[in-house]
Protein backbone atom coordinates (compact mmCIF):
# COMPACT_ATOMS: atom_id res chain seq x y z
CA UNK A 1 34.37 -35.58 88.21
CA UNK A 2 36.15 -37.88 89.88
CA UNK A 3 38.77 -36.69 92.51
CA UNK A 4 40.70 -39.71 93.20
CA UNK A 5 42.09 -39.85 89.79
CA UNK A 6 45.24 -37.72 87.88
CA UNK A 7 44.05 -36.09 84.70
CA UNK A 8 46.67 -34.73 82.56
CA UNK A 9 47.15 -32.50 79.53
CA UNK A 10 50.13 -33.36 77.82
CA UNK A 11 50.71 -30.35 75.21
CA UNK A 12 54.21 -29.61 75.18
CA UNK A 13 56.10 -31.19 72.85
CA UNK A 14 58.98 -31.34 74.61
CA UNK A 15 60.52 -34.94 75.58
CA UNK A 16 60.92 -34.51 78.93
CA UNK A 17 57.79 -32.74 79.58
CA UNK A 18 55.89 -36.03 77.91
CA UNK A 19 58.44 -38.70 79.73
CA UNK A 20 57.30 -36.64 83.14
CA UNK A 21 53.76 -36.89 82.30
CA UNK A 22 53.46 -40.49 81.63
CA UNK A 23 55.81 -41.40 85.10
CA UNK A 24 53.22 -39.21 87.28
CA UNK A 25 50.73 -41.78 85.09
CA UNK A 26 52.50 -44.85 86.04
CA UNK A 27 52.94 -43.54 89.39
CA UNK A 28 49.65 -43.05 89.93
CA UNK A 29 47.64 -45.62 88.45
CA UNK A 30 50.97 -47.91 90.06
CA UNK A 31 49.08 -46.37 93.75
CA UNK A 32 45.67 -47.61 92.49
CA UNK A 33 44.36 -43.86 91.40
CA UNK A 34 42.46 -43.71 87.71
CA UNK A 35 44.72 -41.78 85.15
CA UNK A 36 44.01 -40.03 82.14
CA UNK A 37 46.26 -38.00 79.86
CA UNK A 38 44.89 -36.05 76.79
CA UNK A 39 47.78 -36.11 74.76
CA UNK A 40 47.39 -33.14 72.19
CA UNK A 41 49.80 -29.91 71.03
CA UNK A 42 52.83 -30.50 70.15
CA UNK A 43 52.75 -33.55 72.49
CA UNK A 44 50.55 -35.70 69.97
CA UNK A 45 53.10 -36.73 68.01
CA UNK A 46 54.30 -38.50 71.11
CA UNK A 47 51.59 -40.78 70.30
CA UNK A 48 52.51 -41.40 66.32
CA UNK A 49 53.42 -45.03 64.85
CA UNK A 50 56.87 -45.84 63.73
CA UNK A 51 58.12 -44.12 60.27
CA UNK A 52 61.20 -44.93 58.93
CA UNK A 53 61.94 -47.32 61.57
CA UNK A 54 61.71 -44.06 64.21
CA UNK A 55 58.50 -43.76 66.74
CA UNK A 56 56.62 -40.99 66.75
CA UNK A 57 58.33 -39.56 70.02
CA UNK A 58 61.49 -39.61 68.76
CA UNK A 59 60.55 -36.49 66.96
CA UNK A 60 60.16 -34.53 70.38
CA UNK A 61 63.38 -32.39 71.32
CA UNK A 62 64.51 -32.52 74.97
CA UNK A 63 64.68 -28.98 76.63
CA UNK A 64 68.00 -28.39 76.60
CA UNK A 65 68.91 -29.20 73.40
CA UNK A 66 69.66 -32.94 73.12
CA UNK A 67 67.23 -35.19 70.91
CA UNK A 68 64.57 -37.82 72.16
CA UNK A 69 66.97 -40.24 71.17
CA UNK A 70 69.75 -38.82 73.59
CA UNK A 71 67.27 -37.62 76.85
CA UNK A 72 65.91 -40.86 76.49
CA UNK A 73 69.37 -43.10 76.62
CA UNK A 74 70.78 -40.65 79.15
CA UNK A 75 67.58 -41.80 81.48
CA UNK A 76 68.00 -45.49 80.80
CA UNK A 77 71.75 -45.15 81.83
CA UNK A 78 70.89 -43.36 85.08
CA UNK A 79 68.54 -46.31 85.94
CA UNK A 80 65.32 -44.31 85.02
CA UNK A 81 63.16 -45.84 82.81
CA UNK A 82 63.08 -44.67 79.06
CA UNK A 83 60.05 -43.62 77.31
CA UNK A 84 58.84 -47.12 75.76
CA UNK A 85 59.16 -48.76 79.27
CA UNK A 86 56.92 -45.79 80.63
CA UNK A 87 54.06 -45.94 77.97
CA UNK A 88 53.88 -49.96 78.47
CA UNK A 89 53.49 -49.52 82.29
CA UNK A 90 50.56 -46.67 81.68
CA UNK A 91 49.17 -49.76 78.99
CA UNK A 92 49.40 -52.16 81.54
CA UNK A 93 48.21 -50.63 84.61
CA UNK A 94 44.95 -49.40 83.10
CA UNK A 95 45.93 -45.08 82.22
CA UNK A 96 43.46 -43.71 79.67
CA UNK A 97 45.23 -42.10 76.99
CA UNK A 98 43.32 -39.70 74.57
CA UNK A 99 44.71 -38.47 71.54
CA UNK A 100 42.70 -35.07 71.34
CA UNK A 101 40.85 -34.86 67.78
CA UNK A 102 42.08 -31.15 67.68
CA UNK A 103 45.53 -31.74 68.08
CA UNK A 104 45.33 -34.50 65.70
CA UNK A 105 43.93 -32.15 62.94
CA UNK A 106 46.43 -29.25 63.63
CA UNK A 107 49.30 -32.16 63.62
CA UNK A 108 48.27 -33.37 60.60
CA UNK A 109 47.48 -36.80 61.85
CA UNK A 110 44.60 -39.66 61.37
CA UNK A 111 44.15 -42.57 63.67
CA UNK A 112 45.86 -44.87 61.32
CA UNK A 113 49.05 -42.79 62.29
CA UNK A 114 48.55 -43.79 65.87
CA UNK A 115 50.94 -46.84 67.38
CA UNK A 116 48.64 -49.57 67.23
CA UNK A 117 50.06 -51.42 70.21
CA UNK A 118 48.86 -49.56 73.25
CA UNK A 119 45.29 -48.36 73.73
CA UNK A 120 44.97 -44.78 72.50
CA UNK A 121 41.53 -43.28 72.48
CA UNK A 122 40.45 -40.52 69.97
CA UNK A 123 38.43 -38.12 71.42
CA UNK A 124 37.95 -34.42 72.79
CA UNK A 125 37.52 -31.86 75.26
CA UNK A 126 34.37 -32.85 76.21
CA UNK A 127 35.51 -36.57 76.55
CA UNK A 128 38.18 -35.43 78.87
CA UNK A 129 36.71 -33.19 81.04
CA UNK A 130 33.40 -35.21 81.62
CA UNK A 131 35.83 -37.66 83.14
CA UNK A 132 38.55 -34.94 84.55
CA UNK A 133 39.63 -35.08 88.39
CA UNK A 134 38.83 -31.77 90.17
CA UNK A 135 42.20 -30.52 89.19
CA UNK A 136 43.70 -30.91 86.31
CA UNK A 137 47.44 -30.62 85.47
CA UNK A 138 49.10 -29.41 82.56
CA UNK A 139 52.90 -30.41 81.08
């Protein structure tokens, strides 16, 4: 286990719980600290290619109501940045992102449904916590 590292378990589906998840990412891996985030539950969808021209995250509702779509512009017009800007900057700085095999099954999912353009492990459990920090954190 590795304690200088954020390790993550993105279930909730919920847009702002994901969008959360992959800033403390950025954040961290921006401060030189490993990340990982299993990405599973209702949050795996998160993870989906495009269909119909819509990414997979735009499915996600945001907590109070609004859709993906909406959280996401309401972010990028308060100078925060949206969701795509978010999972590039995890890409980029090096966070390990794990599409849980579980969540994948329950979602209905294969790994050809996965975006293609960011690194997205599939894996498990076991894969996660064999690399987990001492603490892990759920959204």
């Amino acid at each position: 286990m590795n304690n200088d590292s954020l390790s993550i378990v993105v279930f909730s589906g919920d847009f702002d719980r994901v969008h959360y998840a992959l800033a403390m990412a950025a954040s961290a891996a921006a401060l030189g600290k490993a990340a990982t985030l299993l990405v599973t539950g209702g949050a795996v969808r998160a993870l989906a290619a495009d269909t119909d021209g819509e990414a997979g995250w735009r499915a996600l509702h945001a907590g109070d109501g609004r859709t993906a779509g909406q959280a996401d512009a309401e972010y990028r017009a308060r100078g925060v940045a949206g969701f795509e800007e978010l999972l590039a900057a995890c890409a980029e700085l090096g966070v390990r992102l794990i599409a849980c095999e579980m969540g994948m099954r329950l979602a209905g999912l294969d790994r050809a449904a996965l975006r293609g353009d960011v690194a997205i492990e599939e894996a498990g459990l076991a894969t996660f916590l064999a690399d987990a920090s001492a603490g892990v954190t759920f959204v």
